[in-house]
C-alpha atoms as a PDB file:
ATOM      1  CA  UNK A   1      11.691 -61.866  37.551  1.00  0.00           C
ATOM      2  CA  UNK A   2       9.351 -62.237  34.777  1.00  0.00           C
ATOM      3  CA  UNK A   3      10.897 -64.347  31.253  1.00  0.00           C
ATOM      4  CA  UNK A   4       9.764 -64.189  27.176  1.00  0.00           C
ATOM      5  CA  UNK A   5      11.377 -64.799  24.847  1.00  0.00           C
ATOM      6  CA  UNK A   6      11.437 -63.409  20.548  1.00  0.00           C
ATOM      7  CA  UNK A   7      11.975 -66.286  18.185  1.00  0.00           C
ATOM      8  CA  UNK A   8      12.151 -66.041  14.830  1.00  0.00           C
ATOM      9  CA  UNK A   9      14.240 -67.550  11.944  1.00  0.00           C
ATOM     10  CA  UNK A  10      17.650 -65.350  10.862  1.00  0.00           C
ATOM     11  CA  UNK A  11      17.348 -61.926   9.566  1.00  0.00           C
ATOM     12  CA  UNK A  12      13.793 -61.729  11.034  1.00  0.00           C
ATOM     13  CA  UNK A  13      14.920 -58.537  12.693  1.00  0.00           C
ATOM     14  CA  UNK A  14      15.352 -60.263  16.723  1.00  0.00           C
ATOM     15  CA  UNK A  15      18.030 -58.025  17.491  1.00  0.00           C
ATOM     16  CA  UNK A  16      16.933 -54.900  15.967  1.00  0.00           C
ATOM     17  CA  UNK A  17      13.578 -55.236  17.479  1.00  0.00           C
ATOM     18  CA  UNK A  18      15.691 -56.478  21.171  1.00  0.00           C
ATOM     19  CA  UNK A  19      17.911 -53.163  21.040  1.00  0.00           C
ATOM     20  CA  UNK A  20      15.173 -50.793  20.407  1.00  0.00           C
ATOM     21  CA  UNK A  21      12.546 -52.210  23.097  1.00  0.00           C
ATOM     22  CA  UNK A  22      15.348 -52.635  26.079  1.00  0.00           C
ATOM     23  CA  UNK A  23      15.035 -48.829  25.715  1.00  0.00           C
ATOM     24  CA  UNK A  24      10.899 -48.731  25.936  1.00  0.00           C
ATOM     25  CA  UNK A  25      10.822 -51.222  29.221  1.00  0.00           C
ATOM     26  CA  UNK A  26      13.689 -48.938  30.850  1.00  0.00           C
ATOM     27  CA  UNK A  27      11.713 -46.173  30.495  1.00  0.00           C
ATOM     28  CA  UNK A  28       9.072 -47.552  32.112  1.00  0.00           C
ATOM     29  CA  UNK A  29      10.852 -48.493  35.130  1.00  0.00           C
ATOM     30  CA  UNK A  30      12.467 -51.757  34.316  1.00  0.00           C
ATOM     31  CA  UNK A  31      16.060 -53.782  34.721  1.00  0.00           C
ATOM     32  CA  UNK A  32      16.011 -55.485  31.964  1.00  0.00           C
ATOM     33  CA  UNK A  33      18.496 -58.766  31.442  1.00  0.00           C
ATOM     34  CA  UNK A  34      19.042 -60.323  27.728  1.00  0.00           C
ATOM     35  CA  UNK A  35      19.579 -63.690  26.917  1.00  0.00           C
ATOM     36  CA  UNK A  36      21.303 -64.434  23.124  1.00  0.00           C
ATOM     37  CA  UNK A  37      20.946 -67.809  21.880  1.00  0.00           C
ATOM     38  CA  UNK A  38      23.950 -68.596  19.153  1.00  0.00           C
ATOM     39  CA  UNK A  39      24.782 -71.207  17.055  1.00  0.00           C
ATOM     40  CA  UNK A  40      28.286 -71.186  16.314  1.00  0.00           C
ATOM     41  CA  UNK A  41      31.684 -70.582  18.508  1.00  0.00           C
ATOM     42  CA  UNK A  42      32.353 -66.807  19.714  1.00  0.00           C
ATOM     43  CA  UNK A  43      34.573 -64.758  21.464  1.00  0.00           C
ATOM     44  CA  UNK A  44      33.379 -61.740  23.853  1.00  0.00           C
ATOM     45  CA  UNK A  45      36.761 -60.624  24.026  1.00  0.00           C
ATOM     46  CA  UNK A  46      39.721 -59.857  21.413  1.00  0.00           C
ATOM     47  CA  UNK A  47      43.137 -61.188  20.563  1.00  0.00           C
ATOM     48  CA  UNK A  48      45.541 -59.329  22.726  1.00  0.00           C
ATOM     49  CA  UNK A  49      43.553 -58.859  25.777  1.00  0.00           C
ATOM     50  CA  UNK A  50      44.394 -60.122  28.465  1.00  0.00           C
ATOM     51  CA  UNK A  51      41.389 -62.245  29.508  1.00  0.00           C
ATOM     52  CA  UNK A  52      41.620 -63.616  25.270  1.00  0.00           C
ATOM     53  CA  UNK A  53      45.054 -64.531  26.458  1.00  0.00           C
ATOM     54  CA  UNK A  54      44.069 -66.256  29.721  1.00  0.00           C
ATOM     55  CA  UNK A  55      42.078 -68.542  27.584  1.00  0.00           C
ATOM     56  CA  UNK A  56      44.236 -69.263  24.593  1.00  0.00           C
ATOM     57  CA  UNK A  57      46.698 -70.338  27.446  1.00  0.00           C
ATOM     58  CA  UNK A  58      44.373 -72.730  28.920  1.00  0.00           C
ATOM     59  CA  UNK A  59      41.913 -71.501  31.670  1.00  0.00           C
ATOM     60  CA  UNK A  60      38.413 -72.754  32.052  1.00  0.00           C
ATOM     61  CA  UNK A  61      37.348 -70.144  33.235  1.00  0.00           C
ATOM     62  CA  UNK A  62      38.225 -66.048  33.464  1.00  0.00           C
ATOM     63  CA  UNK A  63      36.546 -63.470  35.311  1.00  0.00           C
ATOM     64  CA  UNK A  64      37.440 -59.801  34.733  1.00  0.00           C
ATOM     65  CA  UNK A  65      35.811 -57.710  37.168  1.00  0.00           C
ATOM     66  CA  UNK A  66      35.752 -53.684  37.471  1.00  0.00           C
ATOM     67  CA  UNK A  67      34.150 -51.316  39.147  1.00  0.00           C
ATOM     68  CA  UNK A  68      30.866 -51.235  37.367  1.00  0.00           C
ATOM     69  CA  UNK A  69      31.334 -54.651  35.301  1.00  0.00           C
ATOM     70  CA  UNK A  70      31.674 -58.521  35.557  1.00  0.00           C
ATOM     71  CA  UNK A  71      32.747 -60.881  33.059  1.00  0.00           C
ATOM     72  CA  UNK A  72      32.788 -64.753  33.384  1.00  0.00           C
ATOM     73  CA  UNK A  73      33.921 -66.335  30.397  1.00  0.00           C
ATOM     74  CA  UNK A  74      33.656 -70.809  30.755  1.00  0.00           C
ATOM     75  CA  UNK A  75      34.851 -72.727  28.479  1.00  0.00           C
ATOM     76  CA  UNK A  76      31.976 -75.519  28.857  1.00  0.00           C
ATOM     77  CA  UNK A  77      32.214 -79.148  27.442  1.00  0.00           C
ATOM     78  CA  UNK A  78      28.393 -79.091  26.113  1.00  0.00           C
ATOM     79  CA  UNK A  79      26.061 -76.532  25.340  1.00  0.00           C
ATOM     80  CA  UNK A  80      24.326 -75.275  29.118  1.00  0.00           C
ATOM     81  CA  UNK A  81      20.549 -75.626  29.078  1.00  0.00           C
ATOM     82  CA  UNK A  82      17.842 -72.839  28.818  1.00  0.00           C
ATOM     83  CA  UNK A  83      17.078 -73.270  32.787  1.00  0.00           C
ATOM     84  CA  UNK A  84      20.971 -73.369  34.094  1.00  0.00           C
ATOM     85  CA  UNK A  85      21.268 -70.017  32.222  1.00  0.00           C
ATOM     86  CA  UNK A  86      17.824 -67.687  33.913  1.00  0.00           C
ATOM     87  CA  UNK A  87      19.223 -68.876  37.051  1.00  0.00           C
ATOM     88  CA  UNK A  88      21.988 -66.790  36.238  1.00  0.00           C
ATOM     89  CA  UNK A  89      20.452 -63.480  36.122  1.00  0.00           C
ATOM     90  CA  UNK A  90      20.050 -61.337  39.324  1.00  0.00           C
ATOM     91  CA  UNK A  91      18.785 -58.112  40.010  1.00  0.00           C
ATOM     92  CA  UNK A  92      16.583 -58.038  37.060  1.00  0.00           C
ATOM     93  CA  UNK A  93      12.385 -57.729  36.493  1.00  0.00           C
ATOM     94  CA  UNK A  94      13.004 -58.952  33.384  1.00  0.00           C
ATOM     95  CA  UNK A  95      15.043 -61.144  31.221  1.00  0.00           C
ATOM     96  CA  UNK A  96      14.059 -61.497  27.435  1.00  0.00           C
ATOM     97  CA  UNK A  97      15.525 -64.622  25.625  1.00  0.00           C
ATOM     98  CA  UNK A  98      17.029 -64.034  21.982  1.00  0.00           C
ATOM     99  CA  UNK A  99      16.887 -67.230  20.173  1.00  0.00           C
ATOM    100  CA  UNK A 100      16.112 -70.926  21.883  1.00  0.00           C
ATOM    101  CA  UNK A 101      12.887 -70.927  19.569  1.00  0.00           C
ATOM    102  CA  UNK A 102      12.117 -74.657  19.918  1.00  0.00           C
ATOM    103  CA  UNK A 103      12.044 -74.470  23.945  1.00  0.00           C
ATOM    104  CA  UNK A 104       8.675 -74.199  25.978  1.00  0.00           C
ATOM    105  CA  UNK A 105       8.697 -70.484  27.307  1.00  0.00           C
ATOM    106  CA  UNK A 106       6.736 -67.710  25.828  1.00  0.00           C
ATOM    107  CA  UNK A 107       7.847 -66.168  23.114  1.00  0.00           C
ATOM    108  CA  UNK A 108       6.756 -63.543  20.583  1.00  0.00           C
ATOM    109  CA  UNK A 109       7.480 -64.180  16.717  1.00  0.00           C
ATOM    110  CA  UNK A 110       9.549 -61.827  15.237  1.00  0.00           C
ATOM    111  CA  UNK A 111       8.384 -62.346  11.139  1.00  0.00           C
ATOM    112  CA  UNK A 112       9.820 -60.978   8.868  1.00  0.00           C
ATOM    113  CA  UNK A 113       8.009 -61.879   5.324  1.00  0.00           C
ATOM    114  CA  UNK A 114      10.891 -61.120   2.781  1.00  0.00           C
ATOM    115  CA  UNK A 115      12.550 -63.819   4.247  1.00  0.00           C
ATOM    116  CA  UNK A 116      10.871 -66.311   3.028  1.00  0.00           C
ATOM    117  CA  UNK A 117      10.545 -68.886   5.917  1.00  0.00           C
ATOM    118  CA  UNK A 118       7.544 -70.307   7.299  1.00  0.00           C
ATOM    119  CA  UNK A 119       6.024 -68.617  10.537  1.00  0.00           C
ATOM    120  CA  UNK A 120       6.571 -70.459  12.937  1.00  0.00           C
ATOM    121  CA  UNK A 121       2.908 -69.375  15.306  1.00  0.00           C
ATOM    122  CA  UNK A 122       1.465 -72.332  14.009  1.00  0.00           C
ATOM    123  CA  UNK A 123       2.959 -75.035  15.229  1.00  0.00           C
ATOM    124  CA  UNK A 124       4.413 -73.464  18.596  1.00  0.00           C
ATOM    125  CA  UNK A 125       1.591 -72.719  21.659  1.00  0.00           C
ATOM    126  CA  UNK A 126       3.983 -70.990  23.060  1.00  0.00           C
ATOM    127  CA  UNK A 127       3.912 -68.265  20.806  1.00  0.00           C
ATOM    128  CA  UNK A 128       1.668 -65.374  22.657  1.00  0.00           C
ATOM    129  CA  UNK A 129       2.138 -62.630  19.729  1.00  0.00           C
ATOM    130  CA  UNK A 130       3.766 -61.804  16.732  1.00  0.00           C
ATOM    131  CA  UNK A 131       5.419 -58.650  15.355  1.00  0.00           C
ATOM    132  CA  UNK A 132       5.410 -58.992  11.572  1.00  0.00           C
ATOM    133  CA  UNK A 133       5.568 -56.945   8.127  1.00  0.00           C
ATOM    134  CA  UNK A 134       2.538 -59.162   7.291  1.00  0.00           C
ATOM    135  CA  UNK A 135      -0.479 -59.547   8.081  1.00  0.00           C
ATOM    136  CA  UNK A 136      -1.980 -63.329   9.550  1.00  0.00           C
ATOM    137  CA  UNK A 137      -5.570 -62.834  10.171  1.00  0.00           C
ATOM    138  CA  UNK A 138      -6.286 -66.258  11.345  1.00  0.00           C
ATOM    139  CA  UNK A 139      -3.320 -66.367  13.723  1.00  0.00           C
ATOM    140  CA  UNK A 140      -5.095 -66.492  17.127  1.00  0.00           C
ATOM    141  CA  UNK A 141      -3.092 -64.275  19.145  1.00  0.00           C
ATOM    142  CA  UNK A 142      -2.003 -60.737  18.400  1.00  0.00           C
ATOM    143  CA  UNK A 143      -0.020 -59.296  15.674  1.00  0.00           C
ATOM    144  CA  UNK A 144       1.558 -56.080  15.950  1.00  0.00           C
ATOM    145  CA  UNK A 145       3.963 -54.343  13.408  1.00  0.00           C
ATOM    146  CA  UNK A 146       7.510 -54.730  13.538  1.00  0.00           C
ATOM    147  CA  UNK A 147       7.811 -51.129  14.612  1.00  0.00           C
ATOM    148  CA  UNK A 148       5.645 -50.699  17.293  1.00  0.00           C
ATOM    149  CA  UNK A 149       7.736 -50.945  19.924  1.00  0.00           C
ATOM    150  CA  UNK A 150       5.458 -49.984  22.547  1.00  0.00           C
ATOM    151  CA  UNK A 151       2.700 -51.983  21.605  1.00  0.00           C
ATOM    152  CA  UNK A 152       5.860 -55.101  21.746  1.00  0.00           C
ATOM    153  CA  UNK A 153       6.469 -53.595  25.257  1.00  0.00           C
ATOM    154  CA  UNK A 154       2.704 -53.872  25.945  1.00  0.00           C
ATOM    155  CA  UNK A 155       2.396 -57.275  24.872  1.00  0.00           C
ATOM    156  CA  UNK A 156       6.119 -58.271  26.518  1.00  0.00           C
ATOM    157  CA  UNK A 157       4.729 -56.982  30.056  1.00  0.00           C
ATOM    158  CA  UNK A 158       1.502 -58.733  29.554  1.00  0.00           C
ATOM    159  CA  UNK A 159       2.309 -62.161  28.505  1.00  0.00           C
ATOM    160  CA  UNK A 160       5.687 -62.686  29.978  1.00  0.00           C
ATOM    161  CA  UNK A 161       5.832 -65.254  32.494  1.00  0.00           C
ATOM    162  CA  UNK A 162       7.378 -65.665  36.452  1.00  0.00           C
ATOM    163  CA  UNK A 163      10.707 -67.626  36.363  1.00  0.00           C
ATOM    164  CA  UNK A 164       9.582 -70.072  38.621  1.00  0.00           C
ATOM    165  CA  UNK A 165       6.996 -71.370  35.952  1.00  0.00           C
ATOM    166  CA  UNK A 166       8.751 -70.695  33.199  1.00  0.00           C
ATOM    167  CA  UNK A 167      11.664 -73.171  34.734  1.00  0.00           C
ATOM    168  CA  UNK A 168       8.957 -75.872  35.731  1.00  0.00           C
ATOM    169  CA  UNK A 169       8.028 -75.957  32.392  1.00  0.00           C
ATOM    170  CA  UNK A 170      11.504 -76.213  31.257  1.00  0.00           C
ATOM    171  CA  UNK A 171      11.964 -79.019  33.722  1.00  0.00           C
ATOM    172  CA  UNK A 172       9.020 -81.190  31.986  1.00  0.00           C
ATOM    173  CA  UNK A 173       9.133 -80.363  28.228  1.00  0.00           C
ATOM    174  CA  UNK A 174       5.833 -79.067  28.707  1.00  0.00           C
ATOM    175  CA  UNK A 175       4.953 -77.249  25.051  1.00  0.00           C
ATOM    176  CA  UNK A 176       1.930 -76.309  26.759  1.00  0.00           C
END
């Protein structure tokens, strides 16, 4: 399994970029796994089901399981690192990390200029590429527009790293 991540600051367009490359890597052979970084409490499941109501009654922990589908919902005491959560996936080629900006794996930038926050390129290594609405000439690493999603795909394929060095680098800090 190779990992990258897209990092960029809120209403950058992560998830609208995410939803229409998943699509372009499939096509070209891929199982792709997603990673989504949030920063607030959330439920996967709704008031009324019965896994919701397993939970509001006190379980840990609730797996619902189906034919074609696994759930496993933890209720966890502190936030699980980065590293704890790739070695989660299976059966994937690739797994492409929403959010978790400030951590040491590759990522590509998603910038958005109308929202006017800083890149973040220049301060991060880590940063292979960025897809932007705006140009950054001195950047040092390639820009590509927000809605090329094959050249993304391109990039993702070519700078994405094996989990096994991704996770060292986890396991020191490394930025570089």
């Amino acid at each position: 399994m190779r990992v990258i991540g897209l990092a960029g600051w809120s209403g950058a367009g992560k998830t609208t970029l995410l939803v229409r490359l998943i699509p372009a890597l499939r096509a070209r052979g891929l199982r792709v796994a997603t990673l989504k970084h949030a920063h607030h409490e959330f439920d996967v499941d709704r008031p009324g089901k019965d896994s919701f109501r397993h939970r509001e009654a006190g379980a840990c922990e609730v797996i619902v399981s189906s034919r074609r589908r696994v759930v496993q919902i933890q209720e966890v005491e502190e936030e699980m690192r980065l590293p704890d959560l790739l070695r989660r996936f299976a059966r994937c080629d690739l797994a492409v990390i929403e959010g978790f900006k400030r951590e040491p794996h590759p990522k590509l930038e998603v910038y958005r200029h109308a929202n006017g926050r800083p890149p973040l390129h220049p301060d991060d290594p880590r940063i292979v590429a960025v897809a932007s609405d705006h140009p950054f000439p001195e950047a040092g690493r390639p820009i590509v527009p927000l809605d090329a999603v094959e050249a993304v795909a391109d990039i993702v394929l070519a700078r994405s790293e094996p989990l096994a060095a991704v996770l060292e680098r986890l396991a020191h800090g490394a930025a570089d």
